[in-house]
Protein backbone atom coordinates (compact mmCIF):
# COMPACT_ATOMS: atom_id res chain seq x y z
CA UNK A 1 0.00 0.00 0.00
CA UNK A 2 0.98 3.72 -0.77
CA UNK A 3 -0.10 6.66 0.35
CA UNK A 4 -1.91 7.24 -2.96
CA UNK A 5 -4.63 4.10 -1.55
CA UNK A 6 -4.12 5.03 2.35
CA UNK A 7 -7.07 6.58 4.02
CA UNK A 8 -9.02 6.13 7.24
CA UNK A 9 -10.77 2.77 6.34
CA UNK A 10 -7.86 1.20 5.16
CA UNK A 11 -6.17 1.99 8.27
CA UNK A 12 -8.46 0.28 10.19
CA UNK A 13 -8.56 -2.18 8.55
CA UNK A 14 -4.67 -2.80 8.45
CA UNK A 15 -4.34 -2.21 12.49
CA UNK A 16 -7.08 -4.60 12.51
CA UNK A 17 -5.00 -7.13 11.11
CA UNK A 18 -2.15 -6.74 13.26
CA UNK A 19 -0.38 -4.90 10.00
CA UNK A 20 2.66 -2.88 10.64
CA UNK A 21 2.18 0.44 8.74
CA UNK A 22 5.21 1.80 6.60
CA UNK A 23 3.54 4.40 4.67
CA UNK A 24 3.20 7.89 5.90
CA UNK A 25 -0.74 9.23 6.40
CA UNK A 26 -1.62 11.70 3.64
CA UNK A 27 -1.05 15.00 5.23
CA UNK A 28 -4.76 16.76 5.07
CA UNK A 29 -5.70 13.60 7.70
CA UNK A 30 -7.21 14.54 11.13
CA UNK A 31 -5.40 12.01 13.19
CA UNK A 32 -1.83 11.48 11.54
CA UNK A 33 -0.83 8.10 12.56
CA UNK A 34 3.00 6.62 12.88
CA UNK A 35 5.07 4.99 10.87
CA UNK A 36 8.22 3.40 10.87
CA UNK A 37 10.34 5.61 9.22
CA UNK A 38 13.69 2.94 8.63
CA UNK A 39 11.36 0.13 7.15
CA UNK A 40 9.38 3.08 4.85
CA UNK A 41 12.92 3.59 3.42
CA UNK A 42 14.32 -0.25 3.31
CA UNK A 43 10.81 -1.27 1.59
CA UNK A 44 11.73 1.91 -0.95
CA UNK A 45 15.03 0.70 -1.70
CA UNK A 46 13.77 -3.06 -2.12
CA UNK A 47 11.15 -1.43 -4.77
CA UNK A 48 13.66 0.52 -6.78
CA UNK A 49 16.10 -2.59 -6.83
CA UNK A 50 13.01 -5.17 -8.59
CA UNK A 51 12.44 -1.88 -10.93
CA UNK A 52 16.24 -1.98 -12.13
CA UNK A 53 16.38 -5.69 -12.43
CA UNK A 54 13.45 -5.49 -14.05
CA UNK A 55 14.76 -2.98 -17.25
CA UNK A 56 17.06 -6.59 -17.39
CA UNK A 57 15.42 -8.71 -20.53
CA UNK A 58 16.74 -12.49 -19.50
CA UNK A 59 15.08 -11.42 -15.83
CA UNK A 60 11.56 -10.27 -17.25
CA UNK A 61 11.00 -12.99 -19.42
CA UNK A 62 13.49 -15.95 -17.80
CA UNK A 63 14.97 -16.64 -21.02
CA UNK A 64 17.41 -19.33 -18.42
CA UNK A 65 16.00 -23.33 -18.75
CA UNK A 66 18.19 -23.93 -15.41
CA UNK A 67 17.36 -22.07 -12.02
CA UNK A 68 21.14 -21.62 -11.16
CA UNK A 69 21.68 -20.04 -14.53
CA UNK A 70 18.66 -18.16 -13.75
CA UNK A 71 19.98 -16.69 -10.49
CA UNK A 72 23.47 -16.35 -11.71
CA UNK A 73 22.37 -13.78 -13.69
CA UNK A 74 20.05 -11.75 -11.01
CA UNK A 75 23.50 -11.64 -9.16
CA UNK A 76 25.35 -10.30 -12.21
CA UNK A 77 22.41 -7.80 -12.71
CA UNK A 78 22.77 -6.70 -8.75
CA UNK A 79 26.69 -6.00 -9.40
CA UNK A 80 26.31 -4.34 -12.57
């Protein structure tokens, strides 16, 4: 969830199952809750990484027959 889908519903809903919140509460809300602010940015980092490896052909389509082959090259995508 992002804060484009977060509102007071969903919020309820998500405490209601026990759900950690990472996203920050749109600003215009009445009662702001918290967030954690070091998972917000590890979750943002984790994002950005499966949009790079992502822009990687053999990794969109898994052109690779063996799974070793297949994860050799999500490592040589990470390094590069």
């Amino acid at each position: 969830m992002n804060r484009a889908y977060e509102d007071e519903r969903t919020g309820l809903r998500a405490w209601e199952l026990q759900f950690n919140l990472v996203v920050p509460m749109k600003r215009n809300r009445v009662h702001p809750g918290e967030y954690d602010q070091e998972v917000y940015e590890r979750q943002n980092e984790l994002e950005r990484l499966f949009r790079r490896l992502k822009g990687f052909r053999g990794i969109c389509t898994r052109y690779d027959k063996l799974a070793r082959m297949f994860t050799a090259f999500i490592y040589l995508a990470c390094i590069l």
